[in-house]
PDB file of N, CA and C in Angstrom:
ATOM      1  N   UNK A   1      33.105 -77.853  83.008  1.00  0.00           N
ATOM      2  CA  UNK A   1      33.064 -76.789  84.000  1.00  0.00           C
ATOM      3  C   UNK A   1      33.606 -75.498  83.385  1.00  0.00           C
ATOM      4  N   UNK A   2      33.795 -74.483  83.664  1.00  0.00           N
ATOM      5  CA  UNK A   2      33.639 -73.124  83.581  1.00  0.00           C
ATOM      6  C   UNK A   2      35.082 -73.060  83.678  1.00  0.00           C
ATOM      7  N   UNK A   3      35.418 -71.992  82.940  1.00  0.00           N
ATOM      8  CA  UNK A   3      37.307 -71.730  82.740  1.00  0.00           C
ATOM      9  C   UNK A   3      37.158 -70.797  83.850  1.00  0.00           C
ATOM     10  N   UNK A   4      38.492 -70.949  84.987  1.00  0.00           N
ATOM     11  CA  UNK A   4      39.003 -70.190  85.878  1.00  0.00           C
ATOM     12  C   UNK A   4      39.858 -69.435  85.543  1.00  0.00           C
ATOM     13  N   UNK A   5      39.892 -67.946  85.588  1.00  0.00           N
ATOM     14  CA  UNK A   5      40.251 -66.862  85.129  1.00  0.00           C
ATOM     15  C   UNK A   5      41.662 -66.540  86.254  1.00  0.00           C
ATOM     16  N   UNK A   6      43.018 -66.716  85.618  1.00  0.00           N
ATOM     17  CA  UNK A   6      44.169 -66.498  86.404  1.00  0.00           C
ATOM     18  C   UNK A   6      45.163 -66.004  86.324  1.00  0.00           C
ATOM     19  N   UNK A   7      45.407 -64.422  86.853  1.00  0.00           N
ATOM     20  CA  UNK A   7      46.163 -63.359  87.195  1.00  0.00           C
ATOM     21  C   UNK A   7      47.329 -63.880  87.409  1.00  0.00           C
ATOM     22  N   UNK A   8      48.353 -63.662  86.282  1.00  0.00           N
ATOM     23  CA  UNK A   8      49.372 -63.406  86.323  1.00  0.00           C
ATOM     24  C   UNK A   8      50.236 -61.807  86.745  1.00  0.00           C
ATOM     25  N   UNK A   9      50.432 -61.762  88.293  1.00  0.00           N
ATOM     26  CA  UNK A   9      51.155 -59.796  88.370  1.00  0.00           C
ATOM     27  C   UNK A   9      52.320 -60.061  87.659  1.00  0.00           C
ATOM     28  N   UNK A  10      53.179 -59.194  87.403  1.00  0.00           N
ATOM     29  CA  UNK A  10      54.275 -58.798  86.534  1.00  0.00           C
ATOM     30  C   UNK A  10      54.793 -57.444  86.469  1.00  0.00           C
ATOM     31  N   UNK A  11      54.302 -56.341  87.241  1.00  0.00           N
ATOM     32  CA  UNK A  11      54.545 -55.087  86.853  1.00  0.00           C
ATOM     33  C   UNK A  11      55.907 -55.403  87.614  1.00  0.00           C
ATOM     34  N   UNK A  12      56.444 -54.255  86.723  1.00  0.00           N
ATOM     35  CA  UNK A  12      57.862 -53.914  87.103  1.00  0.00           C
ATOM     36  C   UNK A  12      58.138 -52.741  87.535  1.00  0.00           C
ATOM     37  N   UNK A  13      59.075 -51.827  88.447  1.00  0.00           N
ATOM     38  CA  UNK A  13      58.937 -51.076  88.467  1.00  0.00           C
ATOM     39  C   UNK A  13      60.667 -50.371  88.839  1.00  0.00           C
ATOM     40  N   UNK A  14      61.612 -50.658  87.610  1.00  0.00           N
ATOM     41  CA  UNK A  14      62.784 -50.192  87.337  1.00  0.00           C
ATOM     42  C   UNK A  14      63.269 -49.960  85.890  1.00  0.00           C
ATOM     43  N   UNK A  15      63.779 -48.656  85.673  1.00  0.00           N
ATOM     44  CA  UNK A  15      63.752 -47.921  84.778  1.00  0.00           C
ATOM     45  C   UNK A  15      64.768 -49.450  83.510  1.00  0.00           C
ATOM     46  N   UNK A  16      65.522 -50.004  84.046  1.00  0.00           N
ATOM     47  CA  UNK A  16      66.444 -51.072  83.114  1.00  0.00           C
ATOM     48  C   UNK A  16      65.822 -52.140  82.398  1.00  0.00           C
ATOM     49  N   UNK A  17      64.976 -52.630  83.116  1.00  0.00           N
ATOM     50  CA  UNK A  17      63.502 -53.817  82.617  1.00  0.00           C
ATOM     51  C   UNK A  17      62.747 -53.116  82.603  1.00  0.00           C
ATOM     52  N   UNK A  18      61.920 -53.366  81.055  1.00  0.00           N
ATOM     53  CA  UNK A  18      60.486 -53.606  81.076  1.00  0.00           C
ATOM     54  C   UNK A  18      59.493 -55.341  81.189  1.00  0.00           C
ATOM     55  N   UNK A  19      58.734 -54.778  81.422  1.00  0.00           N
ATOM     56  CA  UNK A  19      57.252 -56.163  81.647  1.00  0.00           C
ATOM     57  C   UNK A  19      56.383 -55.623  81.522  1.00  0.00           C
ATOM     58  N   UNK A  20      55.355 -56.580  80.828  1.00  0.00           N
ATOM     59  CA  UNK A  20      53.579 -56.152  80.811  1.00  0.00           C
ATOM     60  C   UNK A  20      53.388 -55.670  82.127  1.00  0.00           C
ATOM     61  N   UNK A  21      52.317 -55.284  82.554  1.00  0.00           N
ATOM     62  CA  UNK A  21      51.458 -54.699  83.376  1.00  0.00           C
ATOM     63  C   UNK A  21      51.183 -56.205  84.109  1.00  0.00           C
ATOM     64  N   UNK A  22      50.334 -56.641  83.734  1.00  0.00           N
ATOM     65  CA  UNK A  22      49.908 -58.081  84.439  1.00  0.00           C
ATOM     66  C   UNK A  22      49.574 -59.334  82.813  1.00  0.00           C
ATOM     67  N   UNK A  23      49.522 -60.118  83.252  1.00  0.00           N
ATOM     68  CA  UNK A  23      49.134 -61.562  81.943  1.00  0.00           C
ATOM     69  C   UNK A  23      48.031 -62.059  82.826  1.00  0.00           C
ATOM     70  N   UNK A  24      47.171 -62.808  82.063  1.00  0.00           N
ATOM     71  CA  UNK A  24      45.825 -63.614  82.231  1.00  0.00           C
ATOM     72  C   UNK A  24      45.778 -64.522  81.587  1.00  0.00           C
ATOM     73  N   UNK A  25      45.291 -65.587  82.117  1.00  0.00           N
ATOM     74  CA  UNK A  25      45.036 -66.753  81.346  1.00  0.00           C
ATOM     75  C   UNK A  25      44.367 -68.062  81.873  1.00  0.00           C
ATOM     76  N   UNK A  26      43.478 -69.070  81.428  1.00  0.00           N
ATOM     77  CA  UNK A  26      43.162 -69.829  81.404  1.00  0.00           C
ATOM     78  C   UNK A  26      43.714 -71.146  82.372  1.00  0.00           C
ATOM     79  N   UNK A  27      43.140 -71.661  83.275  1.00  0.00           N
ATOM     80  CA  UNK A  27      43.859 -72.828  83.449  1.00  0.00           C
ATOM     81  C   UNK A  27      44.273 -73.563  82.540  1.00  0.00           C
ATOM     82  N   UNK A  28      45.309 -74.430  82.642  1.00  0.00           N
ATOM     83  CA  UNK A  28      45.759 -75.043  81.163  1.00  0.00           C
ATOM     84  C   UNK A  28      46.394 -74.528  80.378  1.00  0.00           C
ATOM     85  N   UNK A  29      46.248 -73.222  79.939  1.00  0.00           N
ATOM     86  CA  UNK A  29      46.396 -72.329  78.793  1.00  0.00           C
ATOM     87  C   UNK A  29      48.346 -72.405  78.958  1.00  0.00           C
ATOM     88  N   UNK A  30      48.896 -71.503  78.082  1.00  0.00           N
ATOM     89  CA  UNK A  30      50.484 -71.397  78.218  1.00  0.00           C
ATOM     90  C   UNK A  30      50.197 -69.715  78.568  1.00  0.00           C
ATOM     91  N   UNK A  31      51.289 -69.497  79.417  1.00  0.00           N
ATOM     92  CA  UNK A  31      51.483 -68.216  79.684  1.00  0.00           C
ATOM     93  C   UNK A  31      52.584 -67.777  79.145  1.00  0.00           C
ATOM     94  N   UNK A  32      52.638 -66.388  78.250  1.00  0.00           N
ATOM     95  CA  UNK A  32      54.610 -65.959  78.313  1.00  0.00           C
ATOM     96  C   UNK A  32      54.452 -64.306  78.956  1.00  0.00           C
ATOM     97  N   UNK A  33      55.604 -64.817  79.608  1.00  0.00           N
ATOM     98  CA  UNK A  33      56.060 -63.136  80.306  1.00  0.00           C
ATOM     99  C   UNK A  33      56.838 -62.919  79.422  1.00  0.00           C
ATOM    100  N   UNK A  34      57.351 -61.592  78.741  1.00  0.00           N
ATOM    101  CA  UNK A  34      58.542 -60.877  78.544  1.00  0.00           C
ATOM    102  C   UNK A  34      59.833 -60.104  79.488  1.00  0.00           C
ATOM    103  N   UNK A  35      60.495 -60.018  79.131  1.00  0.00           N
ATOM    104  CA  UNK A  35      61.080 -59.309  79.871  1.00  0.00           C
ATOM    105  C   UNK A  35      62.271 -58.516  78.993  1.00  0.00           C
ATOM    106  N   UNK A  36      62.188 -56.668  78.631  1.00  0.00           N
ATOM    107  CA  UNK A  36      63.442 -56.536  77.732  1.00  0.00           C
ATOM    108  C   UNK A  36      64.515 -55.450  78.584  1.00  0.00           C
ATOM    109  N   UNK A  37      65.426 -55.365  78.241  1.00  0.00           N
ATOM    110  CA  UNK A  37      66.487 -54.479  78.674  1.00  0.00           C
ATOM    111  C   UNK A  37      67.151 -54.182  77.879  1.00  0.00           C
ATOM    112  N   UNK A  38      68.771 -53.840  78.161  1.00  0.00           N
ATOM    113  CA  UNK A  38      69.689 -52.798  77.291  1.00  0.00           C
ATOM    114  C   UNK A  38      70.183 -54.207  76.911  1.00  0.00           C
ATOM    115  N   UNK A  39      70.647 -54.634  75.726  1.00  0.00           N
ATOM    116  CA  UNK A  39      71.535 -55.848  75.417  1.00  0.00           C
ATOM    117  C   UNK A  39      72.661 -55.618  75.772  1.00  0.00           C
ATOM    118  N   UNK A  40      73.504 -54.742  75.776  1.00  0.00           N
ATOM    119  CA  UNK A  40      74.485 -54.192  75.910  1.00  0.00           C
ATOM    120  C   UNK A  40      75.438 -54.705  77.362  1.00  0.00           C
ATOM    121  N   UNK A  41      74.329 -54.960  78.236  1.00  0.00           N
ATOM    122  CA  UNK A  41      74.774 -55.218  80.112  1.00  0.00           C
ATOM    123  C   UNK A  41      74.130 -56.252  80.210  1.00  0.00           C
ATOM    124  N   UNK A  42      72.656 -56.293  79.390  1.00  0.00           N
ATOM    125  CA  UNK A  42      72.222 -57.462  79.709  1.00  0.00           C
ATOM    126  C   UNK A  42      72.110 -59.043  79.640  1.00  0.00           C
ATOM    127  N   UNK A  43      72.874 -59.429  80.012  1.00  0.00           N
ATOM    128  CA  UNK A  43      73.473 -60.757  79.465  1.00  0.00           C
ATOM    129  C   UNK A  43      72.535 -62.292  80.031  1.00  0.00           C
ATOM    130  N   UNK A  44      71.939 -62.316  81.443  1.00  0.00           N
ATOM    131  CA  UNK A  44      71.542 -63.277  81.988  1.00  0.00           C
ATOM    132  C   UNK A  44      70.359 -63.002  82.405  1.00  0.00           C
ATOM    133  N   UNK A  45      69.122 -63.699  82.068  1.00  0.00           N
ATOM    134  CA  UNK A  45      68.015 -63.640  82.493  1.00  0.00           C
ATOM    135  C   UNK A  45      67.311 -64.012  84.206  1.00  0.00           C
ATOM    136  N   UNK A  46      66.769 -63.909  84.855  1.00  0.00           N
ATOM    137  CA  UNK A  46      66.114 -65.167  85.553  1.00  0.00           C
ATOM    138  C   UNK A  46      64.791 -64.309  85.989  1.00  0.00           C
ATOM    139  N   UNK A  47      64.185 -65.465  86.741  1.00  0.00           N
ATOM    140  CA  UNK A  47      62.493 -64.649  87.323  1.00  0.00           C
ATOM    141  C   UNK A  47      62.597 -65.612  88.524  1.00  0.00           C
ATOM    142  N   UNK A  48      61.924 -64.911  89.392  1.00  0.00           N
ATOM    143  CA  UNK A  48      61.684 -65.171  90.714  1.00  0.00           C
ATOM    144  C   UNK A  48      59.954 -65.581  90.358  1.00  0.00           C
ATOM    145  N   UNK A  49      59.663 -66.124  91.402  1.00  0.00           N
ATOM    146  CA  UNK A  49      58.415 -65.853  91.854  1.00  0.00           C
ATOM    147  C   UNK A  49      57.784 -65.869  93.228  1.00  0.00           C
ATOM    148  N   UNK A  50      56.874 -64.458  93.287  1.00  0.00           N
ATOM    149  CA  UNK A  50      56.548 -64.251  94.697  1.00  0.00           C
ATOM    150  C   UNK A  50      55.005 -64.660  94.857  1.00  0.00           C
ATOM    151  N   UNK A  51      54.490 -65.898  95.730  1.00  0.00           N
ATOM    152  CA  UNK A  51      53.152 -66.123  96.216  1.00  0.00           C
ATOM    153  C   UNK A  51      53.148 -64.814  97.532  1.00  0.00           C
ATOM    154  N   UNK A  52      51.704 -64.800  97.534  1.00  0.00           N
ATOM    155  CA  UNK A  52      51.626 -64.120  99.239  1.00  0.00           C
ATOM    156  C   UNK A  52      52.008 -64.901 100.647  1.00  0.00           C
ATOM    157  N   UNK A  53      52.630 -64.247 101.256  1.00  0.00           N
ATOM    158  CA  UNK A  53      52.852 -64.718 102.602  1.00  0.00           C
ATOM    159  C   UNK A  53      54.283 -65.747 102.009  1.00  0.00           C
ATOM    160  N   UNK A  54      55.270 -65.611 101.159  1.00  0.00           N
ATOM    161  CA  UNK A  54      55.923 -67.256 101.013  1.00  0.00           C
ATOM    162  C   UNK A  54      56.999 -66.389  99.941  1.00  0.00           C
ATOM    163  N   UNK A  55      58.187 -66.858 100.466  1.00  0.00           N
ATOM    164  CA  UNK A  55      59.389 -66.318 100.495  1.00  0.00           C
ATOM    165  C   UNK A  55      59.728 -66.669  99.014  1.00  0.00           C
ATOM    166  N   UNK A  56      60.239 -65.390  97.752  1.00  0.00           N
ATOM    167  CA  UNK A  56      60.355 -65.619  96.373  1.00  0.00           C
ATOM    168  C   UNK A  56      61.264 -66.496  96.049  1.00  0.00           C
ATOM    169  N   UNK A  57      60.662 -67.636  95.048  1.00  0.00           N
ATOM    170  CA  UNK A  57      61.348 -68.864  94.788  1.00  0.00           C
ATOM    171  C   UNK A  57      61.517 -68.779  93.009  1.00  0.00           C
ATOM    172  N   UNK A  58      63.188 -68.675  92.718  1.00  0.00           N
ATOM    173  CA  UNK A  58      63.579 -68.528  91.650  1.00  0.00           C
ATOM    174  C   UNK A  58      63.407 -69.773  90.639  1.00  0.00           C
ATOM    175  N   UNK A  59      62.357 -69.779  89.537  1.00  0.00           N
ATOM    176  CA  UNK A  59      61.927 -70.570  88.732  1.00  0.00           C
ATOM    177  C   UNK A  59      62.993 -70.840  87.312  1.00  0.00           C
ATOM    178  N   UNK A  60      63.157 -69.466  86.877  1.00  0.00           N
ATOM    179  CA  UNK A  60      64.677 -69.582  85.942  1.00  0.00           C
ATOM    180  C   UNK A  60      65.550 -69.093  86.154  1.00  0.00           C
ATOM    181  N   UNK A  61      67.082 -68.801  86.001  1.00  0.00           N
ATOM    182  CA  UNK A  61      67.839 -68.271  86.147  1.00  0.00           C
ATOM    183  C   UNK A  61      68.963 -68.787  84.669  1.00  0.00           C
ATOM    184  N   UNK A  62      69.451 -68.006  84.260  1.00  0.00           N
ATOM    185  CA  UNK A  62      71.245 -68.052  83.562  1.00  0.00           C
ATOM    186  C   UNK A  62      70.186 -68.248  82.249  1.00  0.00           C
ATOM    187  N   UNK A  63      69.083 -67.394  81.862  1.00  0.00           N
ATOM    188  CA  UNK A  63      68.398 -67.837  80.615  1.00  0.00           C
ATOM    189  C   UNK A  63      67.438 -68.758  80.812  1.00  0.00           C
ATOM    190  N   UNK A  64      68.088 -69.827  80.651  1.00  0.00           N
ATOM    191  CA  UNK A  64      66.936 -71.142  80.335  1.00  0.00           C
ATOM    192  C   UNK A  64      67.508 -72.508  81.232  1.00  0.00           C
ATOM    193  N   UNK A  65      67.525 -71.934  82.466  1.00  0.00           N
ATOM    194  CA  UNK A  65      68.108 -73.020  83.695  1.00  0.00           C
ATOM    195  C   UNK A  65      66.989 -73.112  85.091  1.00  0.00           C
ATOM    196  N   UNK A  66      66.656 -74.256  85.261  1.00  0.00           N
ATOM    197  CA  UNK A  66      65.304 -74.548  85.937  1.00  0.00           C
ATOM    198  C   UNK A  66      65.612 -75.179  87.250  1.00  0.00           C
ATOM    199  N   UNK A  67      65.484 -74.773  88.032  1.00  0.00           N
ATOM    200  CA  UNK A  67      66.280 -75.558  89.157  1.00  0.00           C
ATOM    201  C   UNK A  67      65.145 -77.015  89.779  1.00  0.00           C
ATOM    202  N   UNK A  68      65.895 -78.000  90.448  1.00  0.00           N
ATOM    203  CA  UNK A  68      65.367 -78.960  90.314  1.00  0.00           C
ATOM    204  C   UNK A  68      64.186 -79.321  90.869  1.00  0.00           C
ATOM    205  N   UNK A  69      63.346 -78.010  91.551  1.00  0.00           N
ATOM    206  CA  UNK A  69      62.495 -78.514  92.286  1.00  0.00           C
ATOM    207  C   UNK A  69      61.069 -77.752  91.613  1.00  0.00           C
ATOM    208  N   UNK A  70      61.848 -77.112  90.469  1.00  0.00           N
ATOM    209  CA  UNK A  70      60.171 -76.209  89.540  1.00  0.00           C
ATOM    210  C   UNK A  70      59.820 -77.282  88.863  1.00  0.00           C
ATOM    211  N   UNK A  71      58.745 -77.008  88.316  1.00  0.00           N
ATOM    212  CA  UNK A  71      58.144 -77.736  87.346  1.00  0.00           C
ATOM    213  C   UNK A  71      58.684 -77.611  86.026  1.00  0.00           C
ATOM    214  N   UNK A  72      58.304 -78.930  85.179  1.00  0.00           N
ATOM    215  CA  UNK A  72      58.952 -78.944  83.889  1.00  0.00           C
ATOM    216  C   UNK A  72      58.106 -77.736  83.038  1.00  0.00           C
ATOM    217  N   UNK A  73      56.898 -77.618  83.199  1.00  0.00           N
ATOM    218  CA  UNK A  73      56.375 -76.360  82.808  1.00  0.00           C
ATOM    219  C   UNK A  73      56.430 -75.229  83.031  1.00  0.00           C
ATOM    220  N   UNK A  74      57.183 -74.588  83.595  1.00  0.00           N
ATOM    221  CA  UNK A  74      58.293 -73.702  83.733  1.00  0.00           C
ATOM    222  C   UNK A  74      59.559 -73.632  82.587  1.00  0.00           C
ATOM    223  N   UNK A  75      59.626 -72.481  81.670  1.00  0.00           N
ATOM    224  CA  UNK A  75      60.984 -72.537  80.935  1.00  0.00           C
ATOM    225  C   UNK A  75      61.385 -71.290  80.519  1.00  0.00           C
ATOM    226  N   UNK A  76      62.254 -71.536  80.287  1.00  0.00           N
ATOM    227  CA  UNK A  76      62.982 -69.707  80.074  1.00  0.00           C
ATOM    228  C   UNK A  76      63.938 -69.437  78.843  1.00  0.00           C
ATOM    229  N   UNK A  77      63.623 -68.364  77.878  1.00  0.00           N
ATOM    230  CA  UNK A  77      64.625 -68.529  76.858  1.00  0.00           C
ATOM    231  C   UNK A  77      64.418 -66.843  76.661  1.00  0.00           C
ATOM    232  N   UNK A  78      65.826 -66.875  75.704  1.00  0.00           N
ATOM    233  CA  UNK A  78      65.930 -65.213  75.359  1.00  0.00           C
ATOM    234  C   UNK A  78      66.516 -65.053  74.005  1.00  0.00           C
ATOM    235  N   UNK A  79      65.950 -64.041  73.655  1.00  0.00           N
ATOM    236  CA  UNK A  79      66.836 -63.321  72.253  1.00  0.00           C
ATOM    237  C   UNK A  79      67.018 -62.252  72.329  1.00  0.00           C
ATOM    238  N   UNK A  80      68.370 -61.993  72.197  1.00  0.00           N
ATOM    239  CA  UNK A  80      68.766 -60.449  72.107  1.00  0.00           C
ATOM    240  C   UNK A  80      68.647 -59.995  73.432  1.00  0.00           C
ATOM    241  N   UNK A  81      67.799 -58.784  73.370  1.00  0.00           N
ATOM    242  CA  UNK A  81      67.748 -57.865  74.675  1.00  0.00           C
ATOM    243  C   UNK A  81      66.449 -58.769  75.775  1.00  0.00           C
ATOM    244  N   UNK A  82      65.635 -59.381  74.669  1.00  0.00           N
ATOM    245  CA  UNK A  82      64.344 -59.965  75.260  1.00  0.00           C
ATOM    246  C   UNK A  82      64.498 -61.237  76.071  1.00  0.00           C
ATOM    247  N   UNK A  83      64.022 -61.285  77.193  1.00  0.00           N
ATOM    248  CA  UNK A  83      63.864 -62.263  77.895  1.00  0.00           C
ATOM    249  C   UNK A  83      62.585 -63.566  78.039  1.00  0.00           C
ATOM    250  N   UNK A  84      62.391 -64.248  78.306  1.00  0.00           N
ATOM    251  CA  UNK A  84      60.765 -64.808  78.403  1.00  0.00           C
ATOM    252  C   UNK A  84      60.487 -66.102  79.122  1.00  0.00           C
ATOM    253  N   UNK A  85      59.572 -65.738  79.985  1.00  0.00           N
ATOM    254  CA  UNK A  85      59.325 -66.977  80.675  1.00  0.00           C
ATOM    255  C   UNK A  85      58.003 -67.617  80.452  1.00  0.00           C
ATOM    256  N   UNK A  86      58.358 -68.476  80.140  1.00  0.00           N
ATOM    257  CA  UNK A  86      57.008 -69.749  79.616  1.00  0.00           C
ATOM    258  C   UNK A  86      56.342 -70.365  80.773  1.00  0.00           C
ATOM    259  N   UNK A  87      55.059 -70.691  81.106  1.00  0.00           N
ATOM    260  CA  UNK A  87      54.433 -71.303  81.669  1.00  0.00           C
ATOM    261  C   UNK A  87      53.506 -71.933  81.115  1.00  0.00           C
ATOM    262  N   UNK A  88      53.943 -73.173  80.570  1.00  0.00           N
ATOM    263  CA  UNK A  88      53.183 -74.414  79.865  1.00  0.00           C
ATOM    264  C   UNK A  88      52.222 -75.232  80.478  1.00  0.00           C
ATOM    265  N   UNK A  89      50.464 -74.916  79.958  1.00  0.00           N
ATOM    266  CA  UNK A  89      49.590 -75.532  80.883  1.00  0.00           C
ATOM    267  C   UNK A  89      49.393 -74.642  82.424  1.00  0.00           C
ATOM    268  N   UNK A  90      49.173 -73.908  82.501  1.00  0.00           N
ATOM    269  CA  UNK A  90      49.179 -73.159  83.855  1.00  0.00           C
ATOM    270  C   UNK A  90      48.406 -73.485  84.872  1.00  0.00           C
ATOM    271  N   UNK A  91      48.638 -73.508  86.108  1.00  0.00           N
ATOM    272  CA  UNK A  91      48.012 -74.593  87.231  1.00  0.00           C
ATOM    273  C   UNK A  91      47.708 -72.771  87.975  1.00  0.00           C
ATOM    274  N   UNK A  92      47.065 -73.354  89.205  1.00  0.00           N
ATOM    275  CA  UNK A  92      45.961 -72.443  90.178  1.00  0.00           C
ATOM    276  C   UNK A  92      47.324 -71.918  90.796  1.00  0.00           C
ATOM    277  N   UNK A  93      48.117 -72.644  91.466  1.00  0.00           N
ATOM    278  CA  UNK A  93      49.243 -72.513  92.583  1.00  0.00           C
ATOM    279  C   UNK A  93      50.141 -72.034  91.307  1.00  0.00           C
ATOM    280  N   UNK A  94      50.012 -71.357  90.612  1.00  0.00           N
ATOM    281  CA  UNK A  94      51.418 -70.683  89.609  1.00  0.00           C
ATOM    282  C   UNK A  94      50.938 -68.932  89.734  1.00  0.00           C
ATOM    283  N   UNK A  95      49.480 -68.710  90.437  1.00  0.00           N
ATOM    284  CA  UNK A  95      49.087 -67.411  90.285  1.00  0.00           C
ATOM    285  C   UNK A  95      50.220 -66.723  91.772  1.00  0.00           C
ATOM    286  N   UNK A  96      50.897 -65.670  90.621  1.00  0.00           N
ATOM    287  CA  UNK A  96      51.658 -65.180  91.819  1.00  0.00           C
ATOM    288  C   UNK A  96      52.532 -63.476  91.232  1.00  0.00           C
ATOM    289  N   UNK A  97      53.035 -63.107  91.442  1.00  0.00           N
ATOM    290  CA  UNK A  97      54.198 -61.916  90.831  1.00  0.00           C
ATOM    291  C   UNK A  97      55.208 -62.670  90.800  1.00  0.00           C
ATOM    292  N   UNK A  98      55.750 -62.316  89.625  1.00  0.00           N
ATOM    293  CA  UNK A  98      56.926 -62.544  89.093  1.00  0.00           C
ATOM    294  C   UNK A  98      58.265 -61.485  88.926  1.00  0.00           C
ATOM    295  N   UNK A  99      58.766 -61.798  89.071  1.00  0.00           N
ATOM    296  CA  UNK A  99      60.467 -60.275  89.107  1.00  0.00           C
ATOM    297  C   UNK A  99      60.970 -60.987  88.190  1.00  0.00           C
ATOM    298  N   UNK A 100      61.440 -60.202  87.265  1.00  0.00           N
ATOM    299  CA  UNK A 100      62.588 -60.642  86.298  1.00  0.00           C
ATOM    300  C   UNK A 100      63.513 -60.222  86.452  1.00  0.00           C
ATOM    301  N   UNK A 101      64.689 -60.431  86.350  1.00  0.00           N
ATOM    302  CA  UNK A 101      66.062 -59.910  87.108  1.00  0.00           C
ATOM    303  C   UNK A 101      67.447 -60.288  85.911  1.00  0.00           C
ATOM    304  N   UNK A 102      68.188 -59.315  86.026  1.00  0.00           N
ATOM    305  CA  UNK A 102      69.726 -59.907  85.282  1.00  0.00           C
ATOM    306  C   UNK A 102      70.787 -59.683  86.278  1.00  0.00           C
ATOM    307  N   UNK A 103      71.647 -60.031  85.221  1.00  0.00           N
ATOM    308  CA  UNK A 103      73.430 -59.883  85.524  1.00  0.00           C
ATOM    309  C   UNK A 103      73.823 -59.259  84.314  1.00  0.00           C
ATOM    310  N   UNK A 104      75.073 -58.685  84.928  1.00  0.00           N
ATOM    311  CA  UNK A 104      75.263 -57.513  83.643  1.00  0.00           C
ATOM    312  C   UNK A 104      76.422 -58.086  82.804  1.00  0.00           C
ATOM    313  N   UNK A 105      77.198 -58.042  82.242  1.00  0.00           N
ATOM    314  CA  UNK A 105      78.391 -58.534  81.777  1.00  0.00           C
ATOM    315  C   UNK A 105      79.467 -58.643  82.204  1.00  0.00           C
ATOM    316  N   UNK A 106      79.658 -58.898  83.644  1.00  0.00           N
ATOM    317  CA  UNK A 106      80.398 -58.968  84.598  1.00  0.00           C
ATOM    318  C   UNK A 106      79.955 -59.946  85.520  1.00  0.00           C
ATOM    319  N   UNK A 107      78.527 -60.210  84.864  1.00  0.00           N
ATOM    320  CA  UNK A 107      77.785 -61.767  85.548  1.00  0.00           C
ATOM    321  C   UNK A 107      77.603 -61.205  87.475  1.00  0.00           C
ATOM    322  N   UNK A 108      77.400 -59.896  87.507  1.00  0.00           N
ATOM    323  CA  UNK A 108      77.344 -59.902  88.720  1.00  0.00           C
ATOM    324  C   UNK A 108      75.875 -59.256  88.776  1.00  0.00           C
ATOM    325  N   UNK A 109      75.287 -60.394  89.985  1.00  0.00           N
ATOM    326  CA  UNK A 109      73.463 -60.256  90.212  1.00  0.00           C
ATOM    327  C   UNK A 109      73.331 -58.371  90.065  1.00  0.00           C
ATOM    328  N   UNK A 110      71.528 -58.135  89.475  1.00  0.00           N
ATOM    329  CA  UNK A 110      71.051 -57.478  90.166  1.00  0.00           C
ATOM    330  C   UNK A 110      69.836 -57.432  90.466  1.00  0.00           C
ATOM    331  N   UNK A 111      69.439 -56.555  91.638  1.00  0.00           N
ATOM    332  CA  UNK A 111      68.340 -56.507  92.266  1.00  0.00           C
ATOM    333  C   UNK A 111      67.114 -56.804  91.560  1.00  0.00           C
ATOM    334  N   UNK A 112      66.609 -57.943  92.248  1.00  0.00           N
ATOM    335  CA  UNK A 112      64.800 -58.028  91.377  1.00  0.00           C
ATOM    336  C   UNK A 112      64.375 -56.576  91.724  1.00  0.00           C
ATOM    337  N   UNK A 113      63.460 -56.463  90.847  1.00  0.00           N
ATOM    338  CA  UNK A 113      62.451 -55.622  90.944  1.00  0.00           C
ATOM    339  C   UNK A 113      61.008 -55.981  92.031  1.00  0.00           C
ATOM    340  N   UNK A 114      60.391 -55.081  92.922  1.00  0.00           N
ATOM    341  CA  UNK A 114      59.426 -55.068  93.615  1.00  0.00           C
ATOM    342  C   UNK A 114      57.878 -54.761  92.270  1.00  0.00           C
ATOM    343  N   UNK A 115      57.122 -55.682  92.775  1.00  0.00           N
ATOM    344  CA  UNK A 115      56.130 -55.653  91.865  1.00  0.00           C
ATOM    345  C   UNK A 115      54.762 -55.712  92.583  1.00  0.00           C
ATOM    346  N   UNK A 116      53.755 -55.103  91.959  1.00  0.00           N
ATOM    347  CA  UNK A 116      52.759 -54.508  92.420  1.00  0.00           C
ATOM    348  C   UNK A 116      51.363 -55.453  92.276  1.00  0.00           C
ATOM    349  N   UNK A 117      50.402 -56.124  92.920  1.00  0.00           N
ATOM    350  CA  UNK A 117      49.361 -57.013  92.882  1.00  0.00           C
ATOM    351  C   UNK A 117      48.506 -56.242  91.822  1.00  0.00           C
TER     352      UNK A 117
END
């Protein structure tokens, strides 16, 4: 059958993170988001993810920490200032916006970013 073509959103839209514009990819395929900031504050990674209509459900957080109800294809790792979230094998129900978000060196949250379809 015919490869299904699947929109990953990602835009970001705060001056501290950057992110691609949007990612695409293949069912199956691996997806990576980036995510970079100031190293300096930026100490802790995580990404949310927002479906339509369905309240954003945090996939990584503290770097590379998966909470117990994501999928193992879901993973998160960082170097330096760069952040990145892996999506290994990508399924239909993973098409969604993603926020990448930190904590600064004081480990205190901040605001995801609002992101654009």
């Amino acid at each position: 059958s015919a490869w299904t073509p699947l929109m990953v959103n990602v835009s970001l839209v705060q001056a501290a993170l950057t992110q691609p514009a949007s990612v695409s990819a293949n069912l199956g395929e691996a997806v990576k988001i980036t995510c970079s900031g100031d190293s300096s504050i930026y100490c802790y990674s995580s990404y949310q993810q927002k479906s339509p209509g369905s309240a954003p459900v945090t996939v990584i957080y503290n770097n590379n920490q998966r909470p117990s109800n994501i999928p193992s294809r879901f993973s998160g790792s960082k170097s330096g200032s760069t952040a990145t979230l892996t999506i290994t094998g990508v399924q239909a129900e993973d098409e969604a916006d993603y926020y990448c978000g930190s904590a600064d060196n004081r480990n205190l949250p901040q605001p995801h970013s609002p992101v654009q379809p």
